[in-house]
Protein backbone atom coordinates (compact mmCIF):
# COMPACT_ATOMS: atom_id res chain seq x y z
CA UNK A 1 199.44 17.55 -10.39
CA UNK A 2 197.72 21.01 -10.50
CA UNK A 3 200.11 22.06 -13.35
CA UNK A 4 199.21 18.81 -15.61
CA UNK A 5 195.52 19.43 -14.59
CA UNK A 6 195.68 23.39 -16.45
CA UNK A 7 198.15 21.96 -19.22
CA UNK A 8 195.17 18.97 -20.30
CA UNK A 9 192.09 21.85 -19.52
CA UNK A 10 194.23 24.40 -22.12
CA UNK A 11 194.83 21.33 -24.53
CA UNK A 12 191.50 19.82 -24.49
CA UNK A 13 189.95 23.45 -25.24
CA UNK A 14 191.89 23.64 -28.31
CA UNK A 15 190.09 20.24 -29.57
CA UNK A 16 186.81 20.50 -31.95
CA UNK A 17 184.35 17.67 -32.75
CA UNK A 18 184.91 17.20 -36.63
CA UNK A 19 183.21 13.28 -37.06
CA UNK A 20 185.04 10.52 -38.81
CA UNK A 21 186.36 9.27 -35.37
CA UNK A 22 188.61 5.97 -35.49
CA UNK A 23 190.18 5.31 -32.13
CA UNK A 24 190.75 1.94 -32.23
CA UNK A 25 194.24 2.33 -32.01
CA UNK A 26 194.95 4.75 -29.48
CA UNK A 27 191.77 2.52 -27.12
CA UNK A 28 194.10 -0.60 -27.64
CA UNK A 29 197.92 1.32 -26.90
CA UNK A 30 196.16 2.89 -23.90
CA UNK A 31 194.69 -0.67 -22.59
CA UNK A 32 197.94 -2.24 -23.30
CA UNK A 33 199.52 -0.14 -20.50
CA UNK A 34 197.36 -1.65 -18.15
CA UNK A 35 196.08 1.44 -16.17
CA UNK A 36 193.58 1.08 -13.52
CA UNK A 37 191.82 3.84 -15.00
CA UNK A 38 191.48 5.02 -18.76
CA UNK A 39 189.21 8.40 -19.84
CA UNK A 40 188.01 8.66 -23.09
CA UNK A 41 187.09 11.59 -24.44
CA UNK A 42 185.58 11.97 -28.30
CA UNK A 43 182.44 12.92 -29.96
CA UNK A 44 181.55 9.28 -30.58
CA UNK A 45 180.67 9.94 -34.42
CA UNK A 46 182.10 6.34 -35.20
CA UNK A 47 181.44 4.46 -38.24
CA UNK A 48 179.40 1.14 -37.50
CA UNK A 49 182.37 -1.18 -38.01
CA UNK A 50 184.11 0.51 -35.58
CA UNK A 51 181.33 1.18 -33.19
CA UNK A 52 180.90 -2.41 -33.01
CA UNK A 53 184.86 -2.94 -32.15
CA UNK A 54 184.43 -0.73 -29.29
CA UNK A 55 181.79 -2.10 -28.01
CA UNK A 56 183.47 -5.40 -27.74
CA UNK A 57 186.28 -4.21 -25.42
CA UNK A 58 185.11 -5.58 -21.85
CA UNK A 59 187.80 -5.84 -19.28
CA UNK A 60 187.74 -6.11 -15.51
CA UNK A 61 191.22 -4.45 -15.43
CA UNK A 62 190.79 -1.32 -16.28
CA UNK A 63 187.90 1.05 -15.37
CA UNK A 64 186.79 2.73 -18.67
CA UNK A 65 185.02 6.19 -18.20
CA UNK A 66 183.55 7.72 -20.98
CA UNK A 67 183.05 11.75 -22.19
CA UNK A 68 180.94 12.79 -25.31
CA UNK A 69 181.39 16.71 -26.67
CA UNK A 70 179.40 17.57 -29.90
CA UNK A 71 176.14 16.36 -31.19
CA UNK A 72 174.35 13.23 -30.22
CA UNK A 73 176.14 10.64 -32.29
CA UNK A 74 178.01 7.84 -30.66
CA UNK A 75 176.61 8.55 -27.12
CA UNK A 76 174.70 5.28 -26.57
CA UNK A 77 177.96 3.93 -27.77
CA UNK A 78 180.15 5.38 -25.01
CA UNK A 79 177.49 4.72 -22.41
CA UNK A 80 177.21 0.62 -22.90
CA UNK A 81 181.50 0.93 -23.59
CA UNK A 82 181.55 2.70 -19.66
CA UNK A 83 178.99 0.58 -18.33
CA UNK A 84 180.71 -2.83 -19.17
CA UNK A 85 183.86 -1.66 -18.27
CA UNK A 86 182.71 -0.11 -14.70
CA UNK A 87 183.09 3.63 -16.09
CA UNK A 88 180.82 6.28 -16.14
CA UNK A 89 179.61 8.35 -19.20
CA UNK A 90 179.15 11.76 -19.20
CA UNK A 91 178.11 14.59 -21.92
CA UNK A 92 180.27 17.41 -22.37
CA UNK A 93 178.09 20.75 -23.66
């Protein structure tokens, strides 16, 4: 709705790139809802171990789009992770 489209923009304003990104376990609750569509937004500073996790989710169920906002880390990351999953990835300035 128009009203849950300002409430995210105002939310995701408030959010700042600080590194030491683990989302592992928010990637696996939101998969196990089985939506036909997941965004994921984060500035893709990931640790290699769990680079390497994400990379391994591959799904035909769900369409995984990806958004980086900071610096350059993690972005080659979230482009393969949209690719195999039929997203798209896109940088956020």
């Amino acid at each position: 709705t128009p009203e849950n489209k300002q409430r995210f923009a105002q939310w995701v304003a408030t959010m700042k790139a600080d590194r030491e990104t683990d989302p592992r376990r928010a990637l696996a609750i939101a998969l196990r809802m089985r939506p036909d569509v997941l965004y994921f937004l984060t500035d893709g500073s990931f640790d290699r171990p769990i680079e390497r996790e994400i990379l391994r989710v591959a799904q035909k169920q769900t369409t995984i789009h990806t958004f980086a906002f900071g610096d350059d880390a993690g972005r080659d990351a979230l482009r393969s992770l949209a690719k195999a999953n039929g997203g798209k990835f896109l940088v956020i300035p």
